[in-house]
PDB file of N, CA and C in Angstrom:
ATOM      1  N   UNK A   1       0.845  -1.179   0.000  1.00  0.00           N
ATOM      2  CA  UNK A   1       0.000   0.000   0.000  1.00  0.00           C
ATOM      3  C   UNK A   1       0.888   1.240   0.000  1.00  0.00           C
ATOM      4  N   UNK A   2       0.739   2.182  -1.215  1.00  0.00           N
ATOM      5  CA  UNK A   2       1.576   3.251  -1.006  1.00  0.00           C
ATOM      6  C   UNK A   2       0.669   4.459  -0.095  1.00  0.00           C
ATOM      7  N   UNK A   3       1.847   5.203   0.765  1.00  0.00           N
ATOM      8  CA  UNK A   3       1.272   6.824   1.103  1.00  0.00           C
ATOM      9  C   UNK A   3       0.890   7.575  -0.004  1.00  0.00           C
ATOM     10  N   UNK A   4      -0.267   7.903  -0.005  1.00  0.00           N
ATOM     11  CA  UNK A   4      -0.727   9.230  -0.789  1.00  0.00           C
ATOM     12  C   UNK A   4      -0.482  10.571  -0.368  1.00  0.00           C
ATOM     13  N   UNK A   5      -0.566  11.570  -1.135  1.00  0.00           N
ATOM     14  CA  UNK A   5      -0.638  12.960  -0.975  1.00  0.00           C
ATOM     15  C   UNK A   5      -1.818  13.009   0.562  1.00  0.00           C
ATOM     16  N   UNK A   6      -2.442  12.893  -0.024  1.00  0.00           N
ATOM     17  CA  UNK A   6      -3.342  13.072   1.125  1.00  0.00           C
ATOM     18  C   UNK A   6      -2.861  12.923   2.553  1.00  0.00           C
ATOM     19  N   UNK A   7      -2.687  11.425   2.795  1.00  0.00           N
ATOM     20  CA  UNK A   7      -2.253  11.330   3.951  1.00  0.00           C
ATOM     21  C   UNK A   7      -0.883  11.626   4.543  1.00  0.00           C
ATOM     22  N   UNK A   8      -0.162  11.987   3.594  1.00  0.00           N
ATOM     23  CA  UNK A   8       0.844  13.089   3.923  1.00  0.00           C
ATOM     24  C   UNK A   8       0.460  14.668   4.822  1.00  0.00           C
ATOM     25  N   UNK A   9      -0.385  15.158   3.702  1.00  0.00           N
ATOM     26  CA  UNK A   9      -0.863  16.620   4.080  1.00  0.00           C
ATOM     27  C   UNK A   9      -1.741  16.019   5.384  1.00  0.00           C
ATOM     28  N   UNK A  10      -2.300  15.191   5.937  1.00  0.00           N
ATOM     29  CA  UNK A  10      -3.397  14.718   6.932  1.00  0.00           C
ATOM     30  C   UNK A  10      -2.192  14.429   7.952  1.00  0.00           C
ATOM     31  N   UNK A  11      -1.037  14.462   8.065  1.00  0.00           N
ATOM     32  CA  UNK A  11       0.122  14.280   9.180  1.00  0.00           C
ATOM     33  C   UNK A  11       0.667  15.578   8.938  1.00  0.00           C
ATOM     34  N   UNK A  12       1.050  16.095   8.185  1.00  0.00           N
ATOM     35  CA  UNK A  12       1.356  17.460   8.502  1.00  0.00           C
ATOM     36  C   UNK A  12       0.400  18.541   9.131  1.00  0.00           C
ATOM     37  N   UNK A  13      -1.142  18.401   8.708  1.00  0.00           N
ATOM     38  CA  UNK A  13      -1.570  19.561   9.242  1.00  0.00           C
ATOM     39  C   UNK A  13      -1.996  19.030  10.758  1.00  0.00           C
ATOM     40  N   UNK A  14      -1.896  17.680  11.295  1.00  0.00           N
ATOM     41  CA  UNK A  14      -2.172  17.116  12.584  1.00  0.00           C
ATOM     42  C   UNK A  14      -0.780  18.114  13.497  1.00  0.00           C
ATOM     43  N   UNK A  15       0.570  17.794  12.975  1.00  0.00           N
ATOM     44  CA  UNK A  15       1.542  18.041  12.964  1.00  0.00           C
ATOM     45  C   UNK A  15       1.453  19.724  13.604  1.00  0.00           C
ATOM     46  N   UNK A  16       0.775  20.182  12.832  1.00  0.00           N
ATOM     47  CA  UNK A  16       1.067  22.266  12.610  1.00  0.00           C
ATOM     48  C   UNK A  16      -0.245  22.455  13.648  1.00  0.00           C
ATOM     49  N   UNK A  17      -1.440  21.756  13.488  1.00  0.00           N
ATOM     50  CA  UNK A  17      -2.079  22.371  14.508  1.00  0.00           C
ATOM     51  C   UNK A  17      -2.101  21.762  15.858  1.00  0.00           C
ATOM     52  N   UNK A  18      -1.311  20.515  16.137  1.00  0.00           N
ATOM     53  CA  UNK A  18      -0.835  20.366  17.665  1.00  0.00           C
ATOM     54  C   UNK A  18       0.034  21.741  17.940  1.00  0.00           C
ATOM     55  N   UNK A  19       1.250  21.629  16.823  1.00  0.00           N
ATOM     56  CA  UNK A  19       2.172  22.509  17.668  1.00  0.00           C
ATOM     57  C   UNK A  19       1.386  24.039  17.595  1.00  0.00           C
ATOM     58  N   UNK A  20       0.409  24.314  17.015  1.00  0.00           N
ATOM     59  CA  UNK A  20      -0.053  25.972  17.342  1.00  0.00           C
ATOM     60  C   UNK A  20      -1.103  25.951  18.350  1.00  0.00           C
ATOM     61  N   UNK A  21      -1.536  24.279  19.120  1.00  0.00           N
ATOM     62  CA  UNK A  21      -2.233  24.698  20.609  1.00  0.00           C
ATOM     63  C   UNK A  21      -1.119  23.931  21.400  1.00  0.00           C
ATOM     64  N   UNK A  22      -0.132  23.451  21.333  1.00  0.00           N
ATOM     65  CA  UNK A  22       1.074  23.841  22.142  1.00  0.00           C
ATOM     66  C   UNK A  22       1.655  24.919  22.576  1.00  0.00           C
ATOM     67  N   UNK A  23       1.724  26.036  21.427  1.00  0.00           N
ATOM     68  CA  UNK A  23       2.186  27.311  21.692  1.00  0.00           C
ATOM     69  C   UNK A  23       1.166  28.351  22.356  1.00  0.00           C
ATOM     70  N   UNK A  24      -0.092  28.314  22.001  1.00  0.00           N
ATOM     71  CA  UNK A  24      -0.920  29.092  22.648  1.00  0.00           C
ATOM     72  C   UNK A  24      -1.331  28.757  24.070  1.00  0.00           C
ATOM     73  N   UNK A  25      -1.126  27.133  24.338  1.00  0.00           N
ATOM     74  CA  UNK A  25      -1.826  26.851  25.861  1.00  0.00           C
ATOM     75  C   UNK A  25      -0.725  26.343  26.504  1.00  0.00           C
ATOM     76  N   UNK A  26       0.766  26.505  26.180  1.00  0.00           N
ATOM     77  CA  UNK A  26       1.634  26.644  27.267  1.00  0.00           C
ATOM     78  C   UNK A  26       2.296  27.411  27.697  1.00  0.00           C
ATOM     79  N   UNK A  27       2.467  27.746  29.190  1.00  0.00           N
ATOM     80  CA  UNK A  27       3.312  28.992  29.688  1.00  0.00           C
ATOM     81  C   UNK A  27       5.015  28.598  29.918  1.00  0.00           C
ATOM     82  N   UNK A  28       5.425  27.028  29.685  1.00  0.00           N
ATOM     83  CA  UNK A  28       6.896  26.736  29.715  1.00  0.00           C
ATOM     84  C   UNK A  28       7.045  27.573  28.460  1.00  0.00           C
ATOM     85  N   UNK A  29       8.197  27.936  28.709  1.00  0.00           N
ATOM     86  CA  UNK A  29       9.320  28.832  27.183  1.00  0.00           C
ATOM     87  C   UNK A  29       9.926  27.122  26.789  1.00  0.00           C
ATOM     88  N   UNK A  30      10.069  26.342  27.258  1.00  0.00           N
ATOM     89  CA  UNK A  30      10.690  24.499  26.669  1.00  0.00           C
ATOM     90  C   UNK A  30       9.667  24.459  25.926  1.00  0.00           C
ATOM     91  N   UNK A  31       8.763  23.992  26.661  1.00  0.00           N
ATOM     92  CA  UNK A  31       7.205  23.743  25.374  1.00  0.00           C
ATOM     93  C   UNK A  31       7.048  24.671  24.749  1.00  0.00           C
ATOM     94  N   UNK A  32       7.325  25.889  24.748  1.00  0.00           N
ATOM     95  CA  UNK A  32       6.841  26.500  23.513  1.00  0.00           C
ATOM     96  C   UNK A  32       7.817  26.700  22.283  1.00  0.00           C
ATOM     97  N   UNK A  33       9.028  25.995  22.999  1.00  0.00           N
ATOM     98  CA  UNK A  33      10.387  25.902  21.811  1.00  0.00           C
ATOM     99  C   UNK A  33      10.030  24.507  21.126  1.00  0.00           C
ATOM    100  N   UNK A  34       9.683  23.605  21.806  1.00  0.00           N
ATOM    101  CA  UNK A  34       9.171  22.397  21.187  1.00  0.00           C
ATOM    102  C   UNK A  34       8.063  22.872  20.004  1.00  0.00           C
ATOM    103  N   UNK A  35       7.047  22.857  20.392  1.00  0.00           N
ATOM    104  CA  UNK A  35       6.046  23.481  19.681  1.00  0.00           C
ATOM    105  C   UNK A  35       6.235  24.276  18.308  1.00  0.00           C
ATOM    106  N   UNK A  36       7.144  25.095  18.391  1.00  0.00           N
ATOM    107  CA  UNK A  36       7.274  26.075  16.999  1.00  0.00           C
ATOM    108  C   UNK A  36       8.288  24.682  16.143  1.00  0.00           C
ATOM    109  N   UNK A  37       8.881  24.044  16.928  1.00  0.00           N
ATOM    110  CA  UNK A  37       9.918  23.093  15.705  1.00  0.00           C
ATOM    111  C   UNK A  37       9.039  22.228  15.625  1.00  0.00           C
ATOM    112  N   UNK A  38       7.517  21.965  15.953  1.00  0.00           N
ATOM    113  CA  UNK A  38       6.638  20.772  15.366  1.00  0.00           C
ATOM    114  C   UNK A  38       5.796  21.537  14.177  1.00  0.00           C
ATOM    115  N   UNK A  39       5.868  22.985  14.660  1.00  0.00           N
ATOM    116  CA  UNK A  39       5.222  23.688  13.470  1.00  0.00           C
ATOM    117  C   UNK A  39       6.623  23.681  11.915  1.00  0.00           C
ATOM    118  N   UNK A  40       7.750  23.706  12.128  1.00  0.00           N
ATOM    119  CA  UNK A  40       8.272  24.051  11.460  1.00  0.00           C
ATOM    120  C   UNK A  40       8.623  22.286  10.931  1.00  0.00           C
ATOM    121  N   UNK A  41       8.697  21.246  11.765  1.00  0.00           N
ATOM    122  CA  UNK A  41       8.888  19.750  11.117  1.00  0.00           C
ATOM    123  C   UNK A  41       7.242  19.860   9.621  1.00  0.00           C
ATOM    124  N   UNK A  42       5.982  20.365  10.354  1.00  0.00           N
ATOM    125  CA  UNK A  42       5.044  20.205   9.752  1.00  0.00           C
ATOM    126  C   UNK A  42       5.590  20.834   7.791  1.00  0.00           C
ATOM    127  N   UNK A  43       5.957  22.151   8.242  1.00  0.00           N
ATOM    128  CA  UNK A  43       6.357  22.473   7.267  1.00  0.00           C
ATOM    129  C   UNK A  43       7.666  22.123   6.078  1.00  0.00           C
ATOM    130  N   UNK A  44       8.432  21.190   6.837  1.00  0.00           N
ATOM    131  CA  UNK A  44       9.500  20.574   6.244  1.00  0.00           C
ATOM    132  C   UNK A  44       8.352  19.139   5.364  1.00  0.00           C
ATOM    133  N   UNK A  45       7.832  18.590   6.346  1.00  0.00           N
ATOM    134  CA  UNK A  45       6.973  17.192   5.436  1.00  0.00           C
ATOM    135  C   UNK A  45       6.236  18.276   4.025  1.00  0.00           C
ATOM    136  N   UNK A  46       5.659  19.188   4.527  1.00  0.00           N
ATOM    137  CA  UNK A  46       5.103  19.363   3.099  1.00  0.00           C
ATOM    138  C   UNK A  46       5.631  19.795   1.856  1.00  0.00           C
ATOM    139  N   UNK A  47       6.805  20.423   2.072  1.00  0.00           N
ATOM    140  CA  UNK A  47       7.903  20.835   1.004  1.00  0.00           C
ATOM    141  C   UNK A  47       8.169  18.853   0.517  1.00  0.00           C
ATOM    142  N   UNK A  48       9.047  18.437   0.979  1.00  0.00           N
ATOM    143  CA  UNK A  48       8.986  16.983   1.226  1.00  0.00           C
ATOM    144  C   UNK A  48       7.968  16.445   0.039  1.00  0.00           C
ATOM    145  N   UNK A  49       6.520  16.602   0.792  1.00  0.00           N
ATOM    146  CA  UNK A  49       5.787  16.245  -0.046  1.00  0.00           C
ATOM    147  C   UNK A  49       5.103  16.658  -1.447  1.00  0.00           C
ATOM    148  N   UNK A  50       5.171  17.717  -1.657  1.00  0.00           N
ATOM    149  CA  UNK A  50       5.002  18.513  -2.667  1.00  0.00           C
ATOM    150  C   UNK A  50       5.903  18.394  -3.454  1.00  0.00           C
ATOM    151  N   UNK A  51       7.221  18.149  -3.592  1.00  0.00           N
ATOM    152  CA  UNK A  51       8.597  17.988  -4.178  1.00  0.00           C
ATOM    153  C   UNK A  51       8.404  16.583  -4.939  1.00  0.00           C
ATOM    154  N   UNK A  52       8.001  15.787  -4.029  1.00  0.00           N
ATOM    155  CA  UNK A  52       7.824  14.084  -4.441  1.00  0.00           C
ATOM    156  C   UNK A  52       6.756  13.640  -5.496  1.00  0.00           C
ATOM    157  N   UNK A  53       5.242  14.513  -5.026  1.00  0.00           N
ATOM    158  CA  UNK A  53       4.068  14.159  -6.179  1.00  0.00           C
ATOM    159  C   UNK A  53       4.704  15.556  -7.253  1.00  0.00           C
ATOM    160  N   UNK A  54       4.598  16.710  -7.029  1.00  0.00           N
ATOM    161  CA  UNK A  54       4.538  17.414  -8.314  1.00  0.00           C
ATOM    162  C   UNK A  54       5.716  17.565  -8.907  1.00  0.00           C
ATOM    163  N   UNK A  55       6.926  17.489  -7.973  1.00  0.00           N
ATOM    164  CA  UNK A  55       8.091  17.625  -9.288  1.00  0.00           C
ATOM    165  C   UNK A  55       9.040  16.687  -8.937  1.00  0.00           C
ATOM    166  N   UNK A  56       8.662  15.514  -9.013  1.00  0.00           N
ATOM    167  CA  UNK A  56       9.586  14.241  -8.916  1.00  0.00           C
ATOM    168  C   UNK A  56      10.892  14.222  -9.388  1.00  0.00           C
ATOM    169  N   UNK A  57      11.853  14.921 -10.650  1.00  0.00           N
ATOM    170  CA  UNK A  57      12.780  14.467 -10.899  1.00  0.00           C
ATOM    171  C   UNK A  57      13.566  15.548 -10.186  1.00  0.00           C
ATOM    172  N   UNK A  58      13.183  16.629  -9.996  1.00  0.00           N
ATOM    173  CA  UNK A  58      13.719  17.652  -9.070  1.00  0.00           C
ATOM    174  C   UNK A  58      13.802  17.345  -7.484  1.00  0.00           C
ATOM    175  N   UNK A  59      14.801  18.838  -7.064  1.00  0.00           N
ATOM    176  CA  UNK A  59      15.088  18.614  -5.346  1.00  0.00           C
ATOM    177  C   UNK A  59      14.822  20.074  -4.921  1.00  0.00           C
ATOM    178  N   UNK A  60      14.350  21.041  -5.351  1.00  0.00           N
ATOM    179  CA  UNK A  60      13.778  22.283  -4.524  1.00  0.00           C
ATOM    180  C   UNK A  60      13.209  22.103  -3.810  1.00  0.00           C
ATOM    181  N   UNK A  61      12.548  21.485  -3.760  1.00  0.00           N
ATOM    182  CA  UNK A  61      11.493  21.086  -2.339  1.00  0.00           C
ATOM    183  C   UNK A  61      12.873  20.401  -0.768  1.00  0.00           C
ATOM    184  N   UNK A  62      13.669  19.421  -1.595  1.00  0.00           N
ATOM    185  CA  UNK A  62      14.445  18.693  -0.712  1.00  0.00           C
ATOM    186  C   UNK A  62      15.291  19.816  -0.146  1.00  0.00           C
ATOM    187  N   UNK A  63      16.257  21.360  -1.034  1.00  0.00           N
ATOM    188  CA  UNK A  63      16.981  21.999  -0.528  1.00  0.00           C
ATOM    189  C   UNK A  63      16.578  22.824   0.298  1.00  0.00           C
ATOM    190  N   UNK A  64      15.399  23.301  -0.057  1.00  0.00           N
ATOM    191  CA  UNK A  64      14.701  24.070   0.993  1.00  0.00           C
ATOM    192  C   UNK A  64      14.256  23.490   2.329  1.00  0.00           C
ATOM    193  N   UNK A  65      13.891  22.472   2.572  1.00  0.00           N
ATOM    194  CA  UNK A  65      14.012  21.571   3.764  1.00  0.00           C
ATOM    195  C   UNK A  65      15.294  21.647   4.645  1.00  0.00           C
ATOM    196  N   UNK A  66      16.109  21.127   3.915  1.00  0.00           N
ATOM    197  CA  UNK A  66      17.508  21.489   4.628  1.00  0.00           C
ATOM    198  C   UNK A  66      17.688  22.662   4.865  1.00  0.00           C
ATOM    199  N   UNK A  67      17.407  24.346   4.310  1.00  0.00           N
ATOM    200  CA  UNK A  67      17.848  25.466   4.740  1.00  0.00           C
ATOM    201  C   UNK A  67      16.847  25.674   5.848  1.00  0.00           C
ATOM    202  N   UNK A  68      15.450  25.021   5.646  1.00  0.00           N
ATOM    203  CA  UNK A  68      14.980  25.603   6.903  1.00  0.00           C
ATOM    204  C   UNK A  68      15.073  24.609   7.991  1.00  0.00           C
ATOM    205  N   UNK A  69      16.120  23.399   7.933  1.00  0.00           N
ATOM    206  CA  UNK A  69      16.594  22.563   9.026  1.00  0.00           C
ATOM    207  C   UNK A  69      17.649  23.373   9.967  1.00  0.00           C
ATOM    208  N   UNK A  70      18.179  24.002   8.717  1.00  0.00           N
ATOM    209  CA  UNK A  70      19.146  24.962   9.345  1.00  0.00           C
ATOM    210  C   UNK A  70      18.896  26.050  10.510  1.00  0.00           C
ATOM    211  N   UNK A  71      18.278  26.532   9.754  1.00  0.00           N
ATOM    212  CA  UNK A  71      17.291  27.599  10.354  1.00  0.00           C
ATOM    213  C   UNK A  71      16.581  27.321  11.587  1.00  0.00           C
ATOM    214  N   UNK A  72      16.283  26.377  11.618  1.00  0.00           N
ATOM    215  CA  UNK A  72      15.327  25.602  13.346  1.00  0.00           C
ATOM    216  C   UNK A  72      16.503  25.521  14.137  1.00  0.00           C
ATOM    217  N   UNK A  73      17.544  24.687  13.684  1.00  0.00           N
ATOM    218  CA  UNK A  73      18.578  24.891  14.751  1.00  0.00           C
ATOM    219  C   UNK A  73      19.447  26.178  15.218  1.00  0.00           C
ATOM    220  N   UNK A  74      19.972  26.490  14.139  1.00  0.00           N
ATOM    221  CA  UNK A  74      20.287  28.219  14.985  1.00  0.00           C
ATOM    222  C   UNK A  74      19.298  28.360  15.553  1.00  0.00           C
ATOM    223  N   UNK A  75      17.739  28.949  15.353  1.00  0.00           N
ATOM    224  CA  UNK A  75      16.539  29.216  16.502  1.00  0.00           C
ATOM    225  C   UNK A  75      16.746  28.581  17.486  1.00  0.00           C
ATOM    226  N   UNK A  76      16.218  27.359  17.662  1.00  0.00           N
ATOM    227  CA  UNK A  76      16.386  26.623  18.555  1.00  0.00           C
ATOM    228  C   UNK A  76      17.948  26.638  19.758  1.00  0.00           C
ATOM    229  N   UNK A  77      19.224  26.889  19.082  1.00  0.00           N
ATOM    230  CA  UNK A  77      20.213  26.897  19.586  1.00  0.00           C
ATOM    231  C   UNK A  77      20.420  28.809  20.584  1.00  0.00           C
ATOM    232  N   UNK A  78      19.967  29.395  19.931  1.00  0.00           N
ATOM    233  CA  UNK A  78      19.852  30.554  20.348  1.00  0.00           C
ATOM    234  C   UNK A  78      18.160  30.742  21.328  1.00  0.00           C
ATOM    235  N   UNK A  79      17.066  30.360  21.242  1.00  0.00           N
ATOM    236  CA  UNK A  79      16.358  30.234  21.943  1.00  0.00           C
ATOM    237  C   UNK A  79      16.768  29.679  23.230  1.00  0.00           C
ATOM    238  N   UNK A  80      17.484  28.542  23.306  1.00  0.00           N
ATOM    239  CA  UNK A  80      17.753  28.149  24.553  1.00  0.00           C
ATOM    240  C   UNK A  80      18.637  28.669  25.109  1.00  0.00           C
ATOM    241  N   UNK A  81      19.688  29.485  24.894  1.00  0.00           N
ATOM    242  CA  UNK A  81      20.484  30.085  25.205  1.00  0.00           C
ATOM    243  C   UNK A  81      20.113  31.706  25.821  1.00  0.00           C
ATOM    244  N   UNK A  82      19.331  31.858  25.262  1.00  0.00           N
ATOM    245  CA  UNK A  82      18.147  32.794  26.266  1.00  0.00           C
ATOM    246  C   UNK A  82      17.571  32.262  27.364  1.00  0.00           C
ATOM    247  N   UNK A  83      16.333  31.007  27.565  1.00  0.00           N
ATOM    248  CA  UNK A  83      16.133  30.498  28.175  1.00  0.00           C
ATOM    249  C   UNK A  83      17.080  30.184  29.465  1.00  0.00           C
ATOM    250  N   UNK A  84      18.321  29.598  29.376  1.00  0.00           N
ATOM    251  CA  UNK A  84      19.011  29.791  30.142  1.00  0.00           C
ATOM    252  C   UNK A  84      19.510  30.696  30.750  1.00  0.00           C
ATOM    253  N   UNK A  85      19.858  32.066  30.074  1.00  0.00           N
ATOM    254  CA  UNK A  85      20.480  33.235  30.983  1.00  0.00           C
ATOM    255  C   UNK A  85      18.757  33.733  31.014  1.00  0.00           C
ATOM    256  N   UNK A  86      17.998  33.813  31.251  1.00  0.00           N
ATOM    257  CA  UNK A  86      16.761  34.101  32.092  1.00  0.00           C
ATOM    258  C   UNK A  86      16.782  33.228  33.079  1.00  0.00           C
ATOM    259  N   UNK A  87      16.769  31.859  33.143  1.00  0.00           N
ATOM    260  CA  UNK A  87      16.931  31.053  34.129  1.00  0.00           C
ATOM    261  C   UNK A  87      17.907  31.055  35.311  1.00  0.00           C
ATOM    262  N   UNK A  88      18.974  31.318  34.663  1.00  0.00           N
ATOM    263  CA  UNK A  88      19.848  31.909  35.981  1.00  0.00           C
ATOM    264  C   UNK A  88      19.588  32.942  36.516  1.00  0.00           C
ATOM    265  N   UNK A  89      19.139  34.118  36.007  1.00  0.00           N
ATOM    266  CA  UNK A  89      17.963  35.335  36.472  1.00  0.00           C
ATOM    267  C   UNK A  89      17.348  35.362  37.009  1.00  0.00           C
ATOM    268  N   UNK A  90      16.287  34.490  36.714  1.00  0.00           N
ATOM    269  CA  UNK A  90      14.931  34.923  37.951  1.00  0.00           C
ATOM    270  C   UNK A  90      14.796  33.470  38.114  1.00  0.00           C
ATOM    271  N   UNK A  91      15.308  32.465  37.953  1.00  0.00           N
ATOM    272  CA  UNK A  91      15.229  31.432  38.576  1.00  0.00           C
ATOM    273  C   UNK A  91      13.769  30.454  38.231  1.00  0.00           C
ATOM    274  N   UNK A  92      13.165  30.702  37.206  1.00  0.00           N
ATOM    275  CA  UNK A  92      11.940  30.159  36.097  1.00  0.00           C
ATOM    276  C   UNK A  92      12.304  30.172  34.877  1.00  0.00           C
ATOM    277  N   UNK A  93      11.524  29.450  34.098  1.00  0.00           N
ATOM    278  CA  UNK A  93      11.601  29.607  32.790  1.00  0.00           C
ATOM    279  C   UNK A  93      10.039  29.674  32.489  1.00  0.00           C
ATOM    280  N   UNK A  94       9.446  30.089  33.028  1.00  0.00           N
ATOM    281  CA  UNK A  94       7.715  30.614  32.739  1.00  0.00           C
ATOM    282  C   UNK A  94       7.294  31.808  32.159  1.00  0.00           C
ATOM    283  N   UNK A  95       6.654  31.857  31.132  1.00  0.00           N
ATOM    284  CA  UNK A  95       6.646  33.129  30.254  1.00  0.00           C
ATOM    285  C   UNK A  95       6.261  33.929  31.259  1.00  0.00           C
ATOM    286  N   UNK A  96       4.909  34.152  32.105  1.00  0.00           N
ATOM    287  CA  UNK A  96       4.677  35.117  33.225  1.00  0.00           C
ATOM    288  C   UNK A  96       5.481  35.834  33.743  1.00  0.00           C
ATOM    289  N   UNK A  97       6.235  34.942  34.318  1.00  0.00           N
ATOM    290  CA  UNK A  97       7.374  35.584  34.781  1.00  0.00           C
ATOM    291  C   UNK A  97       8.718  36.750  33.785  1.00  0.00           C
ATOM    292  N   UNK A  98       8.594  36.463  32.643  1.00  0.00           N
ATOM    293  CA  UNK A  98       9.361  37.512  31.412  1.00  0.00           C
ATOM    294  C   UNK A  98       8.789  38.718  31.524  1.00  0.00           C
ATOM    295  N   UNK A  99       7.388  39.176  32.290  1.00  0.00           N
ATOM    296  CA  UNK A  99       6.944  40.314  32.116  1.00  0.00           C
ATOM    297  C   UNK A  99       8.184  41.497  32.228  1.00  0.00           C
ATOM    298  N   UNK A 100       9.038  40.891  33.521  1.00  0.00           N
ATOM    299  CA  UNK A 100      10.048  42.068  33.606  1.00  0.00           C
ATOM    300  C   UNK A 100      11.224  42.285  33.064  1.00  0.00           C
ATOM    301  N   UNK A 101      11.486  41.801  31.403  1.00  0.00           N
ATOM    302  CA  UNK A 101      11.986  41.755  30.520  1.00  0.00           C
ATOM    303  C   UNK A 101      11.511  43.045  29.511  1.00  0.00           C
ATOM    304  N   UNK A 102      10.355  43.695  29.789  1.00  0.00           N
ATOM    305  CA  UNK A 102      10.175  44.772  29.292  1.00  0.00           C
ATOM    306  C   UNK A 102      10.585  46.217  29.615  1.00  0.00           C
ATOM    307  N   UNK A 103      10.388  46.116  30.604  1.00  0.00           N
ATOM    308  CA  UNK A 103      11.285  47.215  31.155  1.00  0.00           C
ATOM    309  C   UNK A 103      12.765  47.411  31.467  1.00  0.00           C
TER     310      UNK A 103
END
């Protein structure tokens, strides 16, 4: 039995709208770093998939995956690296608590 288009796009958008009520209904800054790289995996499968049914002998779809693999990790590598010097700060990593990051 092969995967179809379909059930490709039916795991990606499961994929994008977990991680956008991950991001809206958690106050960890961890979960909400998780969360944006399930939004951004979502978006790697569909390049992925779009690359495979409509332009099979080509790889634009595949290079662009990799630049925005790239791209999640610097984020990700620099997100936590915030996370941490806030953490040694005020001793949380709970968005609530960032309020006094504005001033």
């Amino acid at each position: 039995m092969e995967v179809g288009l379909t059930h490709i796009l039916f795991l990606s958008t499961a994929l994008f709208f977990i991680g956008v009520y991950g991001f809206l209904t958690r106050r960890n800054t961890i979960t909400m770093l998780m969360a944006i790289e399930l939004l951004l995996n979502s978006v790697n499968i569909n390049f992925i998939a779009f690359n495979k049914y409509l332009y099979g002998g080509k790889l634009e779809g595949v290079f662009f995956t990799l630049f925005l693999i790239a791209i999640a990790a610097a984020e990700a590598a620099v997100a936590i690296a915030i996370i941490i010097n806030f953490y040694r700060n005020y001793k949380s990593i709970d968005v609530e608590d960032a309020d006094s990051l504005k001033w």
